[in-house]
N, C-alpha and C. Protein backbone atom coordinates (compact mmCIF):
# COMPACT_ATOMS: atom_id res chain seq x y z
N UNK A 1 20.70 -39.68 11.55
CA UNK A 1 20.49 -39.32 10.17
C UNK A 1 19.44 -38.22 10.05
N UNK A 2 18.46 -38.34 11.15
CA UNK A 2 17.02 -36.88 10.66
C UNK A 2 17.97 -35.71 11.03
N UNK A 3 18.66 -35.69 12.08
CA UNK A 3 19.35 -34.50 12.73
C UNK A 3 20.54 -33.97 11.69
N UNK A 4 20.82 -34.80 10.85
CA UNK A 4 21.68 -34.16 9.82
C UNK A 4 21.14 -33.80 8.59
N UNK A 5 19.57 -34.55 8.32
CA UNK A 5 18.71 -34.14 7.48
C UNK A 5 18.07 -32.60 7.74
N UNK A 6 17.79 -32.65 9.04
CA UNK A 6 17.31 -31.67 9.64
C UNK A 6 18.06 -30.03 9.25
N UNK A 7 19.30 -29.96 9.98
CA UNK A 7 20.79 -29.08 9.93
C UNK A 7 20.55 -28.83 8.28
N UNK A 8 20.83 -29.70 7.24
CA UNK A 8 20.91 -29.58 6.04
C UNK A 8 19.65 -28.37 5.74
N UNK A 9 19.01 -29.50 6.22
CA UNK A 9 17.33 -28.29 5.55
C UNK A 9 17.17 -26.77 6.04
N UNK A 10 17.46 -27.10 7.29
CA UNK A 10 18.00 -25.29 8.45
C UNK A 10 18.82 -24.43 7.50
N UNK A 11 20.14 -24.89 7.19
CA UNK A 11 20.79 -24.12 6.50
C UNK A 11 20.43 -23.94 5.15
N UNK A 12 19.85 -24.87 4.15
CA UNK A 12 19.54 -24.54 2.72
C UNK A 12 18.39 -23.49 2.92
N UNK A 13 17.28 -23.67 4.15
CA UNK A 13 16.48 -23.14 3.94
C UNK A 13 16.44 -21.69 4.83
N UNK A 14 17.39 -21.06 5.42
CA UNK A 14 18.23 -20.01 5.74
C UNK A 14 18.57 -19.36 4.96
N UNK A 15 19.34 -20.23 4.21
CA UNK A 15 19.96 -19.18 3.19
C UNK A 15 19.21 -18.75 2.05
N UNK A 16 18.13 -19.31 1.95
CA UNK A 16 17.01 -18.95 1.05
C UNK A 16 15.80 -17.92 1.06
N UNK A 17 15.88 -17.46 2.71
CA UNK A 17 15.20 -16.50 3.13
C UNK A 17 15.10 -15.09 2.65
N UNK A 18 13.86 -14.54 2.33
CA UNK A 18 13.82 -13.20 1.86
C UNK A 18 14.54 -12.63 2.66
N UNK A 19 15.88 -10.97 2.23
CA UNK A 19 16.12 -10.37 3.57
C UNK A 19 14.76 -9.84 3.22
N UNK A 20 15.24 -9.20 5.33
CA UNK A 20 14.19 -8.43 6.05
C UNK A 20 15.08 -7.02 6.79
N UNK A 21 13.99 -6.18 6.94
CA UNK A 21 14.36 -5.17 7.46
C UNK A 21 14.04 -4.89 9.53
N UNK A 22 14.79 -4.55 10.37
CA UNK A 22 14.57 -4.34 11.08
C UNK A 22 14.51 -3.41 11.83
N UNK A 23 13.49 -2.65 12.09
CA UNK A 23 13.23 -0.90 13.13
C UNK A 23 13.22 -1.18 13.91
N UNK A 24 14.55 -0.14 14.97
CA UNK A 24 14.21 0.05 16.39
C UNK A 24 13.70 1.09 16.13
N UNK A 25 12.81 1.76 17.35
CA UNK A 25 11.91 2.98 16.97
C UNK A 25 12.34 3.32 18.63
N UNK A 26 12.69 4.22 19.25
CA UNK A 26 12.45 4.82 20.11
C UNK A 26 11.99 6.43 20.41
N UNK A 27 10.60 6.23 21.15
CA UNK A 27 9.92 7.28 21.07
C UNK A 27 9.61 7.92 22.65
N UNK A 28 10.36 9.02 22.85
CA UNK A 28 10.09 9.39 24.79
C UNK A 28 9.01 9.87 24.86
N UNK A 29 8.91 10.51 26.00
CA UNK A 29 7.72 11.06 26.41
C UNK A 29 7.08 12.18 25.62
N UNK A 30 8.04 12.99 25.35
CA UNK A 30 7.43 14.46 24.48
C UNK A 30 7.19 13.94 23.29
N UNK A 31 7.35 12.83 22.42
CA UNK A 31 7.07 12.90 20.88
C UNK A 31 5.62 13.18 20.31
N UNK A 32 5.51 13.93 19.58
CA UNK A 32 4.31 14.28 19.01
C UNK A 32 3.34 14.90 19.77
N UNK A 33 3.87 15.48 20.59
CA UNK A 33 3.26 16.49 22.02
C UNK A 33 2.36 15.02 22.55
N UNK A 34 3.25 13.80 22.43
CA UNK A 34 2.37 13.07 23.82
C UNK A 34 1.49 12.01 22.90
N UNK A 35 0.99 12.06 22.09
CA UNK A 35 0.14 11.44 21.02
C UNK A 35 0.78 10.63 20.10
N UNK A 36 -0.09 9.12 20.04
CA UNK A 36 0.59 8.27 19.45
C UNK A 36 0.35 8.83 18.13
N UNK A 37 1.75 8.34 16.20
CA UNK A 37 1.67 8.87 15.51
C UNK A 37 1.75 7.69 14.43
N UNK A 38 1.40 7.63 13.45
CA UNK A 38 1.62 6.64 12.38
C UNK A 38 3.34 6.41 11.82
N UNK A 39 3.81 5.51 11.39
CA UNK A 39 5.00 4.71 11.13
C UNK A 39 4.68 4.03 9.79
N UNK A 40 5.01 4.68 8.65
CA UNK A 40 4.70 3.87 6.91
C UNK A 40 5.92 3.28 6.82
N UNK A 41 6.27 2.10 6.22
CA UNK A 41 7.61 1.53 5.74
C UNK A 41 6.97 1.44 4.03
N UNK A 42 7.82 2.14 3.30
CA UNK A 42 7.78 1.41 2.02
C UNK A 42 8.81 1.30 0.79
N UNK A 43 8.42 1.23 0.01
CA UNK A 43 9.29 0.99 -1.10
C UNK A 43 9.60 2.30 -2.02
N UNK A 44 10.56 2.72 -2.44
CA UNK A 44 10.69 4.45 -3.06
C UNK A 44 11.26 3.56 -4.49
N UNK A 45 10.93 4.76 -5.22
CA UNK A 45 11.69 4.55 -6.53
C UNK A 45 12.48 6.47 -6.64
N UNK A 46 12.96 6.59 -8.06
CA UNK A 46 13.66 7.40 -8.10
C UNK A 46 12.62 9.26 -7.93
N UNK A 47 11.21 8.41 -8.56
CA UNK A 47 10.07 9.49 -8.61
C UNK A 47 9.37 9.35 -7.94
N UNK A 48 9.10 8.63 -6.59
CA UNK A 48 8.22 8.87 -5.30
C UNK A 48 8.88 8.91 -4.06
N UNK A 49 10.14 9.20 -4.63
CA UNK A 49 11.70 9.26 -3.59
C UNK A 49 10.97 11.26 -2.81
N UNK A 50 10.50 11.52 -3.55
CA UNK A 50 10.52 12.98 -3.34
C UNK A 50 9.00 13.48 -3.42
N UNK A 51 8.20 12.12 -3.11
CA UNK A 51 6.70 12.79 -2.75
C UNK A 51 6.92 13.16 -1.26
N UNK A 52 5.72 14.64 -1.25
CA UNK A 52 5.57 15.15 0.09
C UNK A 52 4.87 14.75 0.85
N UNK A 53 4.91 15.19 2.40
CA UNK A 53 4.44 14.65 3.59
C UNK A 53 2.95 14.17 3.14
N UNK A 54 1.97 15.01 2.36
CA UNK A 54 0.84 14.94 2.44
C UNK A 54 0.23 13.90 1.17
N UNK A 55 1.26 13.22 0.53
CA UNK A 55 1.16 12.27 -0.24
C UNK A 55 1.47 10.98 0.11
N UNK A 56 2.63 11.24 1.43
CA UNK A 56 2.67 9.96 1.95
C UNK A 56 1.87 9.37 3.11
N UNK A 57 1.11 10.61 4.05
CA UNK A 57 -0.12 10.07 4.52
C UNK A 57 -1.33 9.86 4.42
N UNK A 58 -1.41 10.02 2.59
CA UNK A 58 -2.48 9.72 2.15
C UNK A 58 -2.65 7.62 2.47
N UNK A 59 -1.50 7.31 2.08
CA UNK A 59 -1.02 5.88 2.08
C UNK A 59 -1.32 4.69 2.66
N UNK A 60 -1.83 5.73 4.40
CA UNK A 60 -2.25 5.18 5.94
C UNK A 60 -3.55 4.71 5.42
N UNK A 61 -3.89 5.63 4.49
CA UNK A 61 -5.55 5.66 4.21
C UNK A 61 -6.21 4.66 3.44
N UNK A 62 -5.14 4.93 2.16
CA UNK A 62 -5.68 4.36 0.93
C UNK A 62 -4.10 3.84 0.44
N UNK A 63 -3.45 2.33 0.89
CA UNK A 63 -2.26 2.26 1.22
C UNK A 63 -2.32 1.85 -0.73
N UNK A 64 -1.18 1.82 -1.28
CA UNK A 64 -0.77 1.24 -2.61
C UNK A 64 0.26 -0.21 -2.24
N UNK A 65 0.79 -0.31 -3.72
CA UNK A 65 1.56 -1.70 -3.92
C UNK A 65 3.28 -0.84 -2.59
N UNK A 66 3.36 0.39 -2.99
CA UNK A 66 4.96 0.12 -2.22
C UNK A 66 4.76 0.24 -0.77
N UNK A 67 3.30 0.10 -0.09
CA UNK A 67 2.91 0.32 1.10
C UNK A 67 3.30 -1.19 1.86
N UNK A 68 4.66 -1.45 2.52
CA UNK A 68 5.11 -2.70 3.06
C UNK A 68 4.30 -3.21 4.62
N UNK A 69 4.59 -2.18 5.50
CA UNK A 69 3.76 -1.75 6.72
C UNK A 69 3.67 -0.52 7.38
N UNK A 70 2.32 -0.59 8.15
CA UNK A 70 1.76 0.66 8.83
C UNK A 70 2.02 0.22 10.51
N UNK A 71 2.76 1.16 11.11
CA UNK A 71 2.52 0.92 12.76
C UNK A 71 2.12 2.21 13.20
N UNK A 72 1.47 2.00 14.37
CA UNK A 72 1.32 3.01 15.46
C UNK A 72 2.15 3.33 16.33
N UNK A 73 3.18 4.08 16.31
CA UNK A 73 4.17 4.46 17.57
C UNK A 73 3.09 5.57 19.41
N UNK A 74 3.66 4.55 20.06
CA UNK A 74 3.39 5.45 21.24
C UNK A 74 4.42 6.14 21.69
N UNK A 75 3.99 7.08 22.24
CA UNK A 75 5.27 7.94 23.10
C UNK A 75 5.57 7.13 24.67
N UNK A 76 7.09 7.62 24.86
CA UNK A 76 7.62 6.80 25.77
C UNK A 76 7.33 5.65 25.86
N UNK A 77 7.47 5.19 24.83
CA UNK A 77 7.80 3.64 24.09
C UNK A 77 8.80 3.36 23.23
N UNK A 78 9.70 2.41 22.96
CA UNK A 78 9.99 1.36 22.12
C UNK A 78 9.30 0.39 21.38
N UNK A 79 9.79 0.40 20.27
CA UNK A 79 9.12 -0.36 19.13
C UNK A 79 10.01 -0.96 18.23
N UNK A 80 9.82 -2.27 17.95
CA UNK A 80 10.60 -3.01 16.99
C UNK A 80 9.92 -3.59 16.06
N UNK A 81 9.95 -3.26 14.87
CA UNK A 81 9.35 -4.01 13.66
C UNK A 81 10.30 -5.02 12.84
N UNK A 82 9.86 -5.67 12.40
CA UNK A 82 10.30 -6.57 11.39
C UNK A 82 9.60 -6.88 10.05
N UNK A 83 10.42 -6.75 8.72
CA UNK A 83 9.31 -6.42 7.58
C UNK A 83 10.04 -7.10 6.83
N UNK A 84 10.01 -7.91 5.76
CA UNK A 84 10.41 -8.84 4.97
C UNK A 84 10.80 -7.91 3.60
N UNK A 85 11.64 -7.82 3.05
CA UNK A 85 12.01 -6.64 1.98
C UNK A 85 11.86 -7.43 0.58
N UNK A 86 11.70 -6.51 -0.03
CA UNK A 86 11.76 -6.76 -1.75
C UNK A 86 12.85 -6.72 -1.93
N UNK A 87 13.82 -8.02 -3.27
CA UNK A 87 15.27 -7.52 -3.13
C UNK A 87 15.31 -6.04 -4.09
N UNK A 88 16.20 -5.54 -3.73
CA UNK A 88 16.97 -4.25 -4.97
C UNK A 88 15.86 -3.51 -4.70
N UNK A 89 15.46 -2.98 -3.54
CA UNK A 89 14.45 -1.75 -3.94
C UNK A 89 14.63 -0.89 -2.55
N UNK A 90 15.03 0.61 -2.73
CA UNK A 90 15.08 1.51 -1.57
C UNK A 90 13.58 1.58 -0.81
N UNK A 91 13.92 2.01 0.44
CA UNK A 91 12.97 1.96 1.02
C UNK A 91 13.38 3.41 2.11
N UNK A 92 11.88 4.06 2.13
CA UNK A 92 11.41 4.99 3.19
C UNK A 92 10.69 4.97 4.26
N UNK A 93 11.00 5.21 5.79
CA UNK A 93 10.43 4.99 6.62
C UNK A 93 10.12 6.35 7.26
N UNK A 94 8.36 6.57 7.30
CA UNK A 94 8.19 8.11 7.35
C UNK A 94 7.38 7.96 8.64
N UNK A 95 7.66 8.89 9.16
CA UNK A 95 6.88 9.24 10.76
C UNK A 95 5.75 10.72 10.53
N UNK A 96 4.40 10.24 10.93
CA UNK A 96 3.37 11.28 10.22
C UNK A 96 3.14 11.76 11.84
N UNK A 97 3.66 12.89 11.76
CA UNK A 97 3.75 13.67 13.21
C UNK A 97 2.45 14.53 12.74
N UNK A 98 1.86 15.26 13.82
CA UNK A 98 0.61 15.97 14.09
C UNK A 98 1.23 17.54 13.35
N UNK A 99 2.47 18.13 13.90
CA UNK A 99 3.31 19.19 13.09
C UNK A 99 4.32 18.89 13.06
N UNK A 100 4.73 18.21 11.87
CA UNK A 100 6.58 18.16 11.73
C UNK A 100 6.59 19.33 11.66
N UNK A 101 8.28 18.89 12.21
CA UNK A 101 9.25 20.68 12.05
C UNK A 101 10.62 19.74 11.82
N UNK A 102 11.02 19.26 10.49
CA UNK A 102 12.12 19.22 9.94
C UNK A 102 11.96 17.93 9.63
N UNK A 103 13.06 16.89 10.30
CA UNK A 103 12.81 15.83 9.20
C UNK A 103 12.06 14.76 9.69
N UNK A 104 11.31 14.10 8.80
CA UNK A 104 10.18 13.29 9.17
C UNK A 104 10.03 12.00 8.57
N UNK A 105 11.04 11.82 7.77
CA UNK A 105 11.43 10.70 6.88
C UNK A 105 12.99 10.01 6.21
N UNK A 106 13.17 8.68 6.58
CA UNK A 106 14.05 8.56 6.19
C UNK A 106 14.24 7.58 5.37
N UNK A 107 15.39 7.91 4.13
CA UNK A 107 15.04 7.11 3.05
C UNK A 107 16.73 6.38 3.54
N UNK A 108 15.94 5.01 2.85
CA UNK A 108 17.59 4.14 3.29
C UNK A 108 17.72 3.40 1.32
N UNK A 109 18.81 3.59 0.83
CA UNK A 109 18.65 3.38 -0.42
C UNK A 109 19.20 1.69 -0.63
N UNK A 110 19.96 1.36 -1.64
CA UNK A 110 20.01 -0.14 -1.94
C UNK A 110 21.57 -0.18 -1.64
N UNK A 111 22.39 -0.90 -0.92
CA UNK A 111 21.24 -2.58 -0.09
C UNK A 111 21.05 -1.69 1.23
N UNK A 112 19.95 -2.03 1.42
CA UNK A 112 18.73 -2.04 2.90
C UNK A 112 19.65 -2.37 3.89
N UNK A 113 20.31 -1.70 4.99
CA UNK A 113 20.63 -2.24 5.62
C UNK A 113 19.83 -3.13 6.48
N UNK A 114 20.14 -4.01 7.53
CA UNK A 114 19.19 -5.46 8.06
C UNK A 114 18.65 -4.33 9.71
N UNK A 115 19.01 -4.01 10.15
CA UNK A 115 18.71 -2.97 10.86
C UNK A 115 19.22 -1.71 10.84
N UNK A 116 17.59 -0.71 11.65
CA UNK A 116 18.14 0.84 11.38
C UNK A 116 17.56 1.23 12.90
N UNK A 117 18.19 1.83 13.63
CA UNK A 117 17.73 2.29 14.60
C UNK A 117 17.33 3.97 14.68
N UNK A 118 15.55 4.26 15.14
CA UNK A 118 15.55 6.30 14.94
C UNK A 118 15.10 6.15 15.82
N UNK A 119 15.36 7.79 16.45
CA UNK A 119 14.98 7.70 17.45
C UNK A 119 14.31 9.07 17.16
N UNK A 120 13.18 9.03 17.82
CA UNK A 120 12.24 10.65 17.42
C UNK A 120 12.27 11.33 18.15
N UNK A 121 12.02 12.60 17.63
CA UNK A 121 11.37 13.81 18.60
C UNK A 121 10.53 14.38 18.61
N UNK A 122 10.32 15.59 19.47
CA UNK A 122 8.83 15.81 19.68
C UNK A 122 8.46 15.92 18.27
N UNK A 123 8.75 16.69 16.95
CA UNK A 123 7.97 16.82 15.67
C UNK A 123 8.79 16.33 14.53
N UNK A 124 9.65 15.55 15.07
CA UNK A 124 10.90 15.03 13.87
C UNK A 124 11.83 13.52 14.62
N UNK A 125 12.61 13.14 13.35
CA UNK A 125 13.21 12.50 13.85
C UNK A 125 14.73 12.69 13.51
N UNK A 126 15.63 11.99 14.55
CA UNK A 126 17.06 12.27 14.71
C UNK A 126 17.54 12.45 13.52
N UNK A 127 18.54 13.60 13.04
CA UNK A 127 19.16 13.75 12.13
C UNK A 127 20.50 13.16 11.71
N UNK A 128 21.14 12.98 12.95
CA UNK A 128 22.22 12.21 12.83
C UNK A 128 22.39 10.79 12.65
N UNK A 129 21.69 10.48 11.69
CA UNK A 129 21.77 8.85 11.42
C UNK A 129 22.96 8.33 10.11
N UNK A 130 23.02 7.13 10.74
CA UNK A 130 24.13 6.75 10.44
C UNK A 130 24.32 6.43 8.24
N UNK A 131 25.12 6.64 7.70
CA UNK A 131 25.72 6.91 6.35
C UNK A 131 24.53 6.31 5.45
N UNK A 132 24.07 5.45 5.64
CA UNK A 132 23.45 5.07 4.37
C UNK A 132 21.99 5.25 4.13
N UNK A 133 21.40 6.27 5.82
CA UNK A 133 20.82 6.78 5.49
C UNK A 133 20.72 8.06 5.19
N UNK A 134 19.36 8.74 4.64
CA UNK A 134 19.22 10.43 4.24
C UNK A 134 18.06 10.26 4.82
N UNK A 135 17.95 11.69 5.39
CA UNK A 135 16.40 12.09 5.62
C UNK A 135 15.92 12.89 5.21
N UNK A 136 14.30 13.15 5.16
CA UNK A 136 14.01 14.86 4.01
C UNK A 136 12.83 14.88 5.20
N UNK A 137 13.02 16.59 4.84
CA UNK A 137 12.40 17.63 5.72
C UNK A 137 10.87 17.89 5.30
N UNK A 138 10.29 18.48 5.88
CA UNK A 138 8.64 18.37 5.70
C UNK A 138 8.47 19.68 4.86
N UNK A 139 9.19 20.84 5.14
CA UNK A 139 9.19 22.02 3.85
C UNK A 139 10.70 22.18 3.91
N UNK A 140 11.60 22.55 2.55
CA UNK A 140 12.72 22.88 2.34
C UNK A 140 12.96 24.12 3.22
N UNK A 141 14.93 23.92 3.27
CA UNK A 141 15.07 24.94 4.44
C UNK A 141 16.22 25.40 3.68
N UNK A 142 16.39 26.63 4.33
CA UNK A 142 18.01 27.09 3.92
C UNK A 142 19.26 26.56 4.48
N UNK A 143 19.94 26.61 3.83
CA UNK A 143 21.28 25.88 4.57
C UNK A 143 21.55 26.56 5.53
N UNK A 144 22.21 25.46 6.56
CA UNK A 144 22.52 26.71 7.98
C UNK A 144 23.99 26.90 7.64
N UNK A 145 23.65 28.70 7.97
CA UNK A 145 25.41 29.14 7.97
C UNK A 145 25.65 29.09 9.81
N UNK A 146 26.72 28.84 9.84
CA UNK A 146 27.45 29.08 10.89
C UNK A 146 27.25 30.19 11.32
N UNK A 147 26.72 30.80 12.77
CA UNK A 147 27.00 32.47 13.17
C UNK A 147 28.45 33.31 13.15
N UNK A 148 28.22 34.13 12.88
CA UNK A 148 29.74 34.98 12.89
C UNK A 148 30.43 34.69 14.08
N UNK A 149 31.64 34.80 14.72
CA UNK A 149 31.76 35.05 15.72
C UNK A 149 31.77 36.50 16.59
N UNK A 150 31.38 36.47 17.71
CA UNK A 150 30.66 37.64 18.44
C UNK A 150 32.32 38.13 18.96
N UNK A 151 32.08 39.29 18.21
CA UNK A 151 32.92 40.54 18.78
C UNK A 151 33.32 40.61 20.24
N UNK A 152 34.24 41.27 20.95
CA UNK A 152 34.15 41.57 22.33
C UNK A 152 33.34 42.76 22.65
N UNK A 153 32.99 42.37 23.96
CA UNK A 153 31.83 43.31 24.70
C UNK A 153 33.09 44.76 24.57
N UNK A 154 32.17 45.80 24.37
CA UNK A 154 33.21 47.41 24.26
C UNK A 154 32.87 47.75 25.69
N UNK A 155 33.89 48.16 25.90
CA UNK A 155 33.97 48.57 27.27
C UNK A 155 32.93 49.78 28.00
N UNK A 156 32.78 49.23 29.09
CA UNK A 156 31.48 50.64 29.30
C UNK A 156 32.14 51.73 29.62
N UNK A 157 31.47 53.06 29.62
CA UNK A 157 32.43 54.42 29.43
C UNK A 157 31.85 54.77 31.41
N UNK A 158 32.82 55.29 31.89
CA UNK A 158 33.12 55.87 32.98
C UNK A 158 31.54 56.32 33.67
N UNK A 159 31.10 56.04 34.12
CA UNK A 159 29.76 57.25 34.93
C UNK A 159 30.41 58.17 35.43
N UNK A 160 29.49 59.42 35.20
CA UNK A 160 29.70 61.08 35.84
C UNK A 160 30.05 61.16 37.02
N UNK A 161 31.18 62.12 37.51
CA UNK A 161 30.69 61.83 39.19
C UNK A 161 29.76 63.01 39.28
N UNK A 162 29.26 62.76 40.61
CA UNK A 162 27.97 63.37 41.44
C UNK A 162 28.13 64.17 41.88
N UNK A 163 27.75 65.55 42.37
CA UNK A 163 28.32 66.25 42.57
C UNK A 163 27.59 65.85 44.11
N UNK A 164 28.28 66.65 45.74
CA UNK A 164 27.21 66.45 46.83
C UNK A 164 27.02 68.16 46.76
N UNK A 165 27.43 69.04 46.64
CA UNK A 165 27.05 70.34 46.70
C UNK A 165 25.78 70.44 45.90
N UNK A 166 24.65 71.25 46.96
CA UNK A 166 23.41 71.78 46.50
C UNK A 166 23.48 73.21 45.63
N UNK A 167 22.96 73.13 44.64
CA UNK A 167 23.04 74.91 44.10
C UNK A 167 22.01 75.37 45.01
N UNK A 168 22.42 76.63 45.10
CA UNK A 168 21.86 78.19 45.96
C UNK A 168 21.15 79.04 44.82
């Protein structure tokens, strides 16, 4: 009878659990030229969806209410966090590199998926992440056009012949 009391309580009290969010973080050797870098998880709304880099590492400092957690990533490391989520609320996970160069943050909007796996680079992190997330860049960029395609090489023109006769 406890063991079915037990099971009962497991599952009512399972299913009652806040979700949570889960980061894989993988970081190689070159990230951040070598130097461990800060990791913010927090909560975005529609108007702090689009604060800049230097507003969101104010956060590390002087963290607010959507400040969920702060980690330290090392290079050539793995890292897994686990963070208990607010329901119905997007969330941004920003990497405060020494010089980003492109994107440095990624916003995952509502519902949160239960895990997100990034993987960084030396001043950014992977762009190709999967649909439900977006990432934003540290200064706006132009869209990339495609290069033209390259013409054929023109043919080189004949060299002179030489003459061997000396003038007199």
């Amino acid at each position: 009878m406890r063991l079915a009391a037990g099971l009962v309580a497991a599952v009512v009290g399972g299913s009652c659990a806040s979700p949570s969010l889960t980061v894989n973080i993988k970081a190689p050797a070159g990230t951040n030229q070598g130097r461990p870098l800060y990791m913010l998880i927090r909560t975005v709304s529609k108007t702090t969806m689009t604060e800049g880099y230097a507003d969101v590492a104010a956060k590390v400092i002087s963290p607010d209410d959507s400040v969920l957690q702060t980690v330290v990533i090392y290079p050539s490391r793995t890292k897994q966090v686990k963070i208990p989520l607010p329901p119905e609320q997007a969330v941004a996970v920003s990497f405060l590199f020494t010089t980003p160069n492109g994107a440095w943050q990624a916003l995952l909007d509502v519902p949160v998926p239960r895990t997100v796996d990034i993987e960084l680079q030396e001043s950014r992190i992977r762009t190709d992440l999967p649909r439900q997330m977006s990432t934003q860049e540290s200064a706006p960029t132009a869209p990339e056009v495609p290069a033209p395609p390259k013409a054929p090489a023109a043919p080189k023109a004949p060299e002179p012949p030489t003459s061997l006769a000396s003038p007199l």
